[in-house]
N, C-alpha and C. Protein backbone atom coordinates (compact mmCIF):
# COMPACT_ATOMS: atom_id res chain seq x y z
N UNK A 1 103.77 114.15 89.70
CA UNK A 1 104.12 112.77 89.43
C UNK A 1 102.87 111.89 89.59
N UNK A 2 102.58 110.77 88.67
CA UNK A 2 101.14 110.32 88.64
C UNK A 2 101.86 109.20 89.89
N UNK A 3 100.40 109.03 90.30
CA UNK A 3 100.24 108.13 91.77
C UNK A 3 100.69 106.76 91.65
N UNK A 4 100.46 105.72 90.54
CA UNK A 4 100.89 105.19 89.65
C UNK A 4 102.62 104.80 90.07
N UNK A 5 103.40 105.88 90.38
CA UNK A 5 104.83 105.82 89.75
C UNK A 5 104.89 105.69 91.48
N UNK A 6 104.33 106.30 92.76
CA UNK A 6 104.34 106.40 94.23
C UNK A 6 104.25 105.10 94.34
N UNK A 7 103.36 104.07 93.80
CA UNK A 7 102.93 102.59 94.59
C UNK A 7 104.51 101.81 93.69
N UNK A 8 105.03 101.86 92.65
CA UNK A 8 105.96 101.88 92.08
C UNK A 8 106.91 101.92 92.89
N UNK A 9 107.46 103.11 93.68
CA UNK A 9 108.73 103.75 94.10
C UNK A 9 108.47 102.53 95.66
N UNK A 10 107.55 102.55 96.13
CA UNK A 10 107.31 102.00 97.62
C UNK A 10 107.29 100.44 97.09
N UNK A 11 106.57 99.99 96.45
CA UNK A 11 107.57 98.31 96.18
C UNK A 11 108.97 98.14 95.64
N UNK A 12 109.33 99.15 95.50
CA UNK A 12 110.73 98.94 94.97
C UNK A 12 111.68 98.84 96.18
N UNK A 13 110.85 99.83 97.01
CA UNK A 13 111.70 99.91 99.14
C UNK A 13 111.45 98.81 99.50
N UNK A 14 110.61 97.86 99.33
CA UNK A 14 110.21 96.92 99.93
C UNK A 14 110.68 95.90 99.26
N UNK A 15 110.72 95.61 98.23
CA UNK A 15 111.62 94.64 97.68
C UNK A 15 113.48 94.59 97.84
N UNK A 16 113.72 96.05 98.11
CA UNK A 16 115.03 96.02 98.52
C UNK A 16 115.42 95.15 99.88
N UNK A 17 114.26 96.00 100.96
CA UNK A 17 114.13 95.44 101.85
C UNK A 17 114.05 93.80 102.47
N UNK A 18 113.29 93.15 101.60
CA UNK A 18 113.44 92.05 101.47
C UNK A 18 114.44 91.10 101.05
N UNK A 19 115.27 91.75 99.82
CA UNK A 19 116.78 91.55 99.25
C UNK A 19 117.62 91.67 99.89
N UNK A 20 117.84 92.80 101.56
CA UNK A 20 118.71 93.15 102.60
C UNK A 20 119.24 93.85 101.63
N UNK A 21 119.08 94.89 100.54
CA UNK A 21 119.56 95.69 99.77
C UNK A 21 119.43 96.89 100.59
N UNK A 22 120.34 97.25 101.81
CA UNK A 22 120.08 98.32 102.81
C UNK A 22 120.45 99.50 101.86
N UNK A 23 121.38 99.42 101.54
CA UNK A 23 121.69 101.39 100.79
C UNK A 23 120.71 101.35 99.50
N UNK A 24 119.54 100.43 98.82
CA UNK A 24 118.56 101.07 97.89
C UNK A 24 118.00 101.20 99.33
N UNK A 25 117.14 100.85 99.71
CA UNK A 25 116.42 101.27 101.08
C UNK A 25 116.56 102.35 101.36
N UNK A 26 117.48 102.96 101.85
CA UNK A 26 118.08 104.23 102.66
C UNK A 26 118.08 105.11 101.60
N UNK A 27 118.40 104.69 100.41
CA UNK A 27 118.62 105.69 99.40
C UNK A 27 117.05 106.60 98.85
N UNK A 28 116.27 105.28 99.47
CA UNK A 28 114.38 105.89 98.96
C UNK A 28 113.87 106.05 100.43
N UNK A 29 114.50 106.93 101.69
CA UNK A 29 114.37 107.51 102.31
C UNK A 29 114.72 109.24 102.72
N UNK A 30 114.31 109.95 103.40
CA UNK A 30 115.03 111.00 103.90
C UNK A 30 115.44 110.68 105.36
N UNK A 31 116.72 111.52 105.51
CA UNK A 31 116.83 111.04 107.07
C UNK A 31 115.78 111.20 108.04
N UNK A 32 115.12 111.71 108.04
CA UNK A 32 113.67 111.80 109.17
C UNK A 32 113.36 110.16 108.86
N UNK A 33 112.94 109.72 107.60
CA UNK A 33 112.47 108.51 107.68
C UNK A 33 113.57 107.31 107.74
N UNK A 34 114.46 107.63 107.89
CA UNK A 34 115.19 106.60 108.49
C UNK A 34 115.33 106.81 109.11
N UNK A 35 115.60 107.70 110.23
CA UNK A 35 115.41 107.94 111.64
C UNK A 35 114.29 106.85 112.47
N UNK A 36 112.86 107.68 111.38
CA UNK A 36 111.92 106.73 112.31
C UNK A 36 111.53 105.09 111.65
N UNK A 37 112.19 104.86 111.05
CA UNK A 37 112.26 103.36 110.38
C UNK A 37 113.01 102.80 111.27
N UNK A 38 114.35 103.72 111.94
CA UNK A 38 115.01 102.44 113.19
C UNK A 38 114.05 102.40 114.55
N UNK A 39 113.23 103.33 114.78
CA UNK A 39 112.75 103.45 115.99
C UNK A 39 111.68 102.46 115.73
N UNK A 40 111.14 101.48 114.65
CA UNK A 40 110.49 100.70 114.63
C UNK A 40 110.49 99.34 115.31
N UNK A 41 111.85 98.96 115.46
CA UNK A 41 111.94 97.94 116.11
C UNK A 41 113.20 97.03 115.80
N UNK A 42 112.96 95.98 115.82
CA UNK A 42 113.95 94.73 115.42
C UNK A 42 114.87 94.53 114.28
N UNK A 43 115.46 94.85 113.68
CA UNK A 43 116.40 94.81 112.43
C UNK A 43 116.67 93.46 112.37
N UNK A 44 116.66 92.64 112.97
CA UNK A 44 117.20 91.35 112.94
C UNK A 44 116.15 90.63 112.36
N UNK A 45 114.79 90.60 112.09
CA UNK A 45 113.87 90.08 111.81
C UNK A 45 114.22 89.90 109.85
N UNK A 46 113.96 88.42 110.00
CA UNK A 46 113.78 87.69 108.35
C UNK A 46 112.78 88.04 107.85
N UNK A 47 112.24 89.14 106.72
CA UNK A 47 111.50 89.43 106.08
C UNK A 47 111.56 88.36 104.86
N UNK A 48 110.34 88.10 104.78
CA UNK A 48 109.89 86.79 103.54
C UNK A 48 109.32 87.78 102.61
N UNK A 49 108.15 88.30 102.53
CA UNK A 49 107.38 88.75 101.49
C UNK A 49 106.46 90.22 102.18
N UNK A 50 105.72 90.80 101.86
CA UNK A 50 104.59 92.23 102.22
C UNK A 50 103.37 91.91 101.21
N UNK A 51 102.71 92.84 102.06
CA UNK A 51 101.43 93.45 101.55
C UNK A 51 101.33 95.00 101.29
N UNK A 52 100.71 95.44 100.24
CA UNK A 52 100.72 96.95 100.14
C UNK A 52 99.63 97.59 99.51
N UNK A 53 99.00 98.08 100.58
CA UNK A 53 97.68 99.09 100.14
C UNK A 53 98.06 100.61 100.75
N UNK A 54 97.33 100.95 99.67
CA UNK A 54 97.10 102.72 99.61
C UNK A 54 96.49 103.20 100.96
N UNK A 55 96.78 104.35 101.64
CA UNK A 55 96.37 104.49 102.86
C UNK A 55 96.01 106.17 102.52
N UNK A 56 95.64 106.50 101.64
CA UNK A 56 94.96 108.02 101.32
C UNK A 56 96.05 109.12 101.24
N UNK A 57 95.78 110.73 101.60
CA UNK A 57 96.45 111.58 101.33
C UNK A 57 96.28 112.14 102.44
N UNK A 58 97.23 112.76 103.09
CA UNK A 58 97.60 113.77 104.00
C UNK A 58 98.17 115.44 103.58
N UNK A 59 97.76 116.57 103.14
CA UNK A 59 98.08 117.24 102.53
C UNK A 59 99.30 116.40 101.33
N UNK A 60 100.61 117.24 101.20
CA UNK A 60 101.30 116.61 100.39
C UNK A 60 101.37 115.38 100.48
N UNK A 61 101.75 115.03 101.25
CA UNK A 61 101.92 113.25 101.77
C UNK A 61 100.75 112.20 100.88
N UNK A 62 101.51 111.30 100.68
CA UNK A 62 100.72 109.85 100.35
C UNK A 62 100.69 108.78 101.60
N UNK A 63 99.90 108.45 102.20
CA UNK A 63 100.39 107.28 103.09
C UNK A 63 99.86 106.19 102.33
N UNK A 64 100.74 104.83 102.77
CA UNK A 64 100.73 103.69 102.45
C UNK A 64 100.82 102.72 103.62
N UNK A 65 99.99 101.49 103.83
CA UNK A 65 100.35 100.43 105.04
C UNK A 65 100.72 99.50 103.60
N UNK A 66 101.61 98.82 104.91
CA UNK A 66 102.30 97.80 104.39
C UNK A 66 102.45 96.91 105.62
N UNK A 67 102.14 95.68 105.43
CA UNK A 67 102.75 94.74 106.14
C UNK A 67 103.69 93.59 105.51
N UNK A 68 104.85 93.54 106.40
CA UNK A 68 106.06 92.79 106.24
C UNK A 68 105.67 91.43 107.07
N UNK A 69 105.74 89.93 106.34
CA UNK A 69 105.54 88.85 106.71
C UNK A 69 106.85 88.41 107.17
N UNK A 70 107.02 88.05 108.62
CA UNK A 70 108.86 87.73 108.80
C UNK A 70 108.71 86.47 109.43
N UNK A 71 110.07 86.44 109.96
CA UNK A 71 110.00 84.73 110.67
C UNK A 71 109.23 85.01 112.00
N UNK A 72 108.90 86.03 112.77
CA UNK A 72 108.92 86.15 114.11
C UNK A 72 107.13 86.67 113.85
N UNK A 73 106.75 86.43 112.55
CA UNK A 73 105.11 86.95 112.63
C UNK A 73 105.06 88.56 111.49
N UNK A 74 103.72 89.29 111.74
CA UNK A 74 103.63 90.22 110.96
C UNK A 74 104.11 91.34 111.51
N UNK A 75 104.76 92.17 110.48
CA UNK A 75 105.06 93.64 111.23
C UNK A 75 103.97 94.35 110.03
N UNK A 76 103.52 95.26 110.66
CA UNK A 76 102.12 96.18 110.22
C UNK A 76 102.98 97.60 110.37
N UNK A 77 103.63 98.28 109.11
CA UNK A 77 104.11 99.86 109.01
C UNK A 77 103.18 100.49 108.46
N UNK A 78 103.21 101.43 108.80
CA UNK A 78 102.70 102.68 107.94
C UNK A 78 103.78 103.81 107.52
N UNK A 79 103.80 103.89 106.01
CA UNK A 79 104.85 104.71 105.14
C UNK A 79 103.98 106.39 104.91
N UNK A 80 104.80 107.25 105.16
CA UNK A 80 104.30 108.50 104.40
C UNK A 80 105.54 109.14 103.62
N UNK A 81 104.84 109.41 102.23
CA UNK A 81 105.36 109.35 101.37
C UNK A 81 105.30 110.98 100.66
N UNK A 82 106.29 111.23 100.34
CA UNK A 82 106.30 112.69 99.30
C UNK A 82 107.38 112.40 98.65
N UNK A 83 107.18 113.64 97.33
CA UNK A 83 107.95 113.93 96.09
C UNK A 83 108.98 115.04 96.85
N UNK A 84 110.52 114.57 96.73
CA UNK A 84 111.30 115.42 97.36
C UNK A 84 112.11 115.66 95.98
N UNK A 85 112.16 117.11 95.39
CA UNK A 85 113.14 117.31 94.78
C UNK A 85 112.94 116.08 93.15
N UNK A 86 111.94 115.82 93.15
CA UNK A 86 111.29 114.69 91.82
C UNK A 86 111.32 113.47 92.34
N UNK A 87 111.06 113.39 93.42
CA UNK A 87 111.77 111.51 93.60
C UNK A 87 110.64 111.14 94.87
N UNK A 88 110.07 110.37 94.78
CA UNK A 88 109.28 109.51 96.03
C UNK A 88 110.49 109.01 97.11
N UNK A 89 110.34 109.55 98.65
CA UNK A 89 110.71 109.01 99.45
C UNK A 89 109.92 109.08 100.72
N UNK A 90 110.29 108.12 101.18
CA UNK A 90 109.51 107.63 102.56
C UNK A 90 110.21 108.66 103.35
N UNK A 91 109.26 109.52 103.87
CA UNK A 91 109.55 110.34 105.09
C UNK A 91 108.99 110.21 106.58
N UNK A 92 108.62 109.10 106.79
CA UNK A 92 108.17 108.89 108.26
C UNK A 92 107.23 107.02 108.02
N UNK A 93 107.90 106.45 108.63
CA UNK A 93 107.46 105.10 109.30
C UNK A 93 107.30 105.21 110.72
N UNK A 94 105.76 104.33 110.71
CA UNK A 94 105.37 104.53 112.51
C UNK A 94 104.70 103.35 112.32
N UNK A 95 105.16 102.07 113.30
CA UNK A 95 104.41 100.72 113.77
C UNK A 95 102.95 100.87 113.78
N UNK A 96 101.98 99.52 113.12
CA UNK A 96 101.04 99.77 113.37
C UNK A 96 100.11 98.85 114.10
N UNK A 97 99.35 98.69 115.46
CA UNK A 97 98.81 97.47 115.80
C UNK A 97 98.25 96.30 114.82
């Protein structure tokens, strides 16, 4: 899958996200990464808008940072990303200073 269609699939999570469109969200996860998407923190936080740069390759994996602009200040994630079965999903979010 060209890399192209990865930065694609991850603003589309993030725009859900921002919409409170929770089941597209969850739906461009695996449970590992929603697992560690709740261990991130605050759910209650008003997401306004993000930032999204490429964060290189990890064997299969793509990572991506992203920061989420909310009411309570910046949250700084880091996404790792693979092709499961044809489809980009976020398989692990971890907070980033």
């Amino acid at each position: 899958m060209p890399e192209q269609d990865i930065e694609d699939a991850i603003h589309a999570h993030a725009r859900s996200i921002i919409a409170g469109d929770i089941g597209a969200a969850i739906r461009s996860m695996t449970p590992e990464g929603l697992a560690t998407s709740m261990a991130v923190g605050n759910t209650t936080w008003n997401i306004t808008s993000y930032d999204l740069s490429a964060g290189g390759r990890d064997g299969d994996d793509y990572l991506f940072d992203i920061v989420y602009e909310t009411d309570l200040g910046q949250m700084r994630l880091r996404y790792r990303v693979r092709d499961v079965d044809g489809e980009w999903k976020v398989t692990d979010v971890q907070r980033q200073p």
